[in-house]
Protein backbone atom coordinates (compact mmCIF):
# COMPACT_ATOMS: atom_id res chain seq x y z
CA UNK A 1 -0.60 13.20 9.16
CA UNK A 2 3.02 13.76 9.43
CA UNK A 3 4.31 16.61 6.53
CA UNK A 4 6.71 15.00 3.68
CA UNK A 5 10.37 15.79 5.53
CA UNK A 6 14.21 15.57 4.85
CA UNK A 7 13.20 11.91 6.55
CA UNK A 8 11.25 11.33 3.47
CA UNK A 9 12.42 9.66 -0.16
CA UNK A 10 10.55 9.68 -2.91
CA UNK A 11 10.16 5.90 -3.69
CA UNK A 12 7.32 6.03 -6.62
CA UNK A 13 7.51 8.74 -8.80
CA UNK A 14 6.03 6.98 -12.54
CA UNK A 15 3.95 8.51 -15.25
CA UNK A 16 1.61 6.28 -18.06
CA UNK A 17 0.86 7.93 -21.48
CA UNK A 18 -2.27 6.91 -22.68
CA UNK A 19 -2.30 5.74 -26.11
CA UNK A 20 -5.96 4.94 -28.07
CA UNK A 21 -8.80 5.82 -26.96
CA UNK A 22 -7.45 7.92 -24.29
CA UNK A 23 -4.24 9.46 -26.54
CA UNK A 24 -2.73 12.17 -24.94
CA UNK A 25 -4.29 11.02 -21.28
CA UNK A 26 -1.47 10.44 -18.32
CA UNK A 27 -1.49 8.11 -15.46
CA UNK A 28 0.29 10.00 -12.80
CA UNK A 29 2.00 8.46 -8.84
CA UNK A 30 4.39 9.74 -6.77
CA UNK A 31 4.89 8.70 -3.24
CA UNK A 32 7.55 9.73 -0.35
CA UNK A 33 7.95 7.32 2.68
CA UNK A 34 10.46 7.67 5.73
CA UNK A 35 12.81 4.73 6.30
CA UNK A 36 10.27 2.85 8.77
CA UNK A 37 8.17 2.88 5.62
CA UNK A 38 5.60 5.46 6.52
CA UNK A 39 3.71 6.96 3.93
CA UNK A 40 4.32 10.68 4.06
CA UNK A 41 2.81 12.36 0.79
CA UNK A 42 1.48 10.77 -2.26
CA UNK A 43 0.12 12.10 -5.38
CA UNK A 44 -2.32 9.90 -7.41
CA UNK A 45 -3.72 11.60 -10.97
CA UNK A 46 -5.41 10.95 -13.80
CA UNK A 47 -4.78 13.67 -16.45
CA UNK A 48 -6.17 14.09 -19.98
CA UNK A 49 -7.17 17.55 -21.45
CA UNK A 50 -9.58 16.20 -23.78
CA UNK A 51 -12.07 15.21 -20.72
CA UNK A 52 -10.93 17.92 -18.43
CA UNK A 53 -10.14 21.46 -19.28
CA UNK A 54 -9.40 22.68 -15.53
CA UNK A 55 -7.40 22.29 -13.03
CA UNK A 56 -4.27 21.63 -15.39
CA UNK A 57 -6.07 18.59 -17.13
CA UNK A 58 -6.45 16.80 -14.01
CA UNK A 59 -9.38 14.35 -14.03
CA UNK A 60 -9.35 12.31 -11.41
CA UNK A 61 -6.58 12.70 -8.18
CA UNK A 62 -5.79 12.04 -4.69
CA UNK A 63 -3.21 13.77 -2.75
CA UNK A 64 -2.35 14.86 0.55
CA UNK A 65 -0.83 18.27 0.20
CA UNK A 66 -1.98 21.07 1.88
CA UNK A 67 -2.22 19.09 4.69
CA UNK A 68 -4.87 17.24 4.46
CA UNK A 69 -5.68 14.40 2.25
CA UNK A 70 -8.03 14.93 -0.44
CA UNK A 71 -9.80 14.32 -4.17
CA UNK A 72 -9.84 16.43 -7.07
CA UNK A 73 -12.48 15.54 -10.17
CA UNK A 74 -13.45 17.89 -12.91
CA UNK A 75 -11.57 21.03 -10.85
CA UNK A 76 -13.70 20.11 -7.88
CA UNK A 77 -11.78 19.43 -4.34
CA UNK A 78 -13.14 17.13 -1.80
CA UNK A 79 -11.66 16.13 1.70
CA UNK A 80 -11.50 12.28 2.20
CA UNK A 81 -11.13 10.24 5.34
CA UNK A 82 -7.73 8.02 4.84
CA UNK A 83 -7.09 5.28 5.53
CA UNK A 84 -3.76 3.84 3.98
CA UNK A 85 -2.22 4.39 1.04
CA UNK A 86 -3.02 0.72 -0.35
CA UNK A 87 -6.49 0.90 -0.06
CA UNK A 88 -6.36 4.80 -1.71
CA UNK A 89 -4.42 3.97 -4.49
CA UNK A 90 -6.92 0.52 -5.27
CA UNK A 91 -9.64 3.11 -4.43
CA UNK A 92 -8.08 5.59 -7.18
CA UNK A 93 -7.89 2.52 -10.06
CA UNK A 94 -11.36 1.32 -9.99
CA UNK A 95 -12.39 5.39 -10.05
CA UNK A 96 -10.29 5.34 -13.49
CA UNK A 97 -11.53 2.36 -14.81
CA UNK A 98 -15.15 3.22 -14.39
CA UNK A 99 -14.25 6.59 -16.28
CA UNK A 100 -12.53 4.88 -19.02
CA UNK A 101 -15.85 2.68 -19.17
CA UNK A 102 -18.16 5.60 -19.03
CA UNK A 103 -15.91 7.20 -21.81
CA UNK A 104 -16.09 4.03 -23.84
CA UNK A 105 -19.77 4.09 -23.80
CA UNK A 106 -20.28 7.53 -24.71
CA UNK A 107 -17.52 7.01 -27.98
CA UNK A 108 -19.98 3.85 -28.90
């Protein structure tokens, strides 16, 4: 995995608020690339302190810092094989969307 460099831009760098049912939640993605259009560090989170009172809110993320790419849930930290970015970030939304349904279902 090559380390996020002068090389590297920061092309993504977005954040969601939540509004009803998930007020105060965030949607978080930021993502450097070199010039070629490597991925070089990314950051994919799903923050809301009224599900997760640990590791600063964070629900749900993926990230590669650290060296070494990775998932956080509930202030757990697993390592993850990679393989690209694309499939990690689709990977990432249909986590959060099965959340939001399981959180849906227990507000019912």
């Amino acid at each position: 995995m090559a380390k996020a460099s002068k090389l590297s831009i920061k092309v993504v760098d977005e954040t969601i608020v939540l509004k009803r049912p998930r007020r105060g939640g965030r949607l978080r993605e930021e993502v450097w690339q070199t010039r070629a259009g490597e991925i070089t560090k990314y950051s994919l989170a799903y923050i809301n302190r009224l599900v997760c009172q640990v590791d600063n809110g964070r629900v749900l993320g993926y990230d590669n810092s650290h060296d070494y790419h990775h998932r956080h849930f509930m202030g757990s930290v697993e390592a993850i094989e990679f393989k690209d970015y694309a499939s990690l970030a689709a990977r990432f939304r249909e986590e959060v969307q099965e959340l939001w349904r399981k959180e849906d279902e227990q507000e019912s």
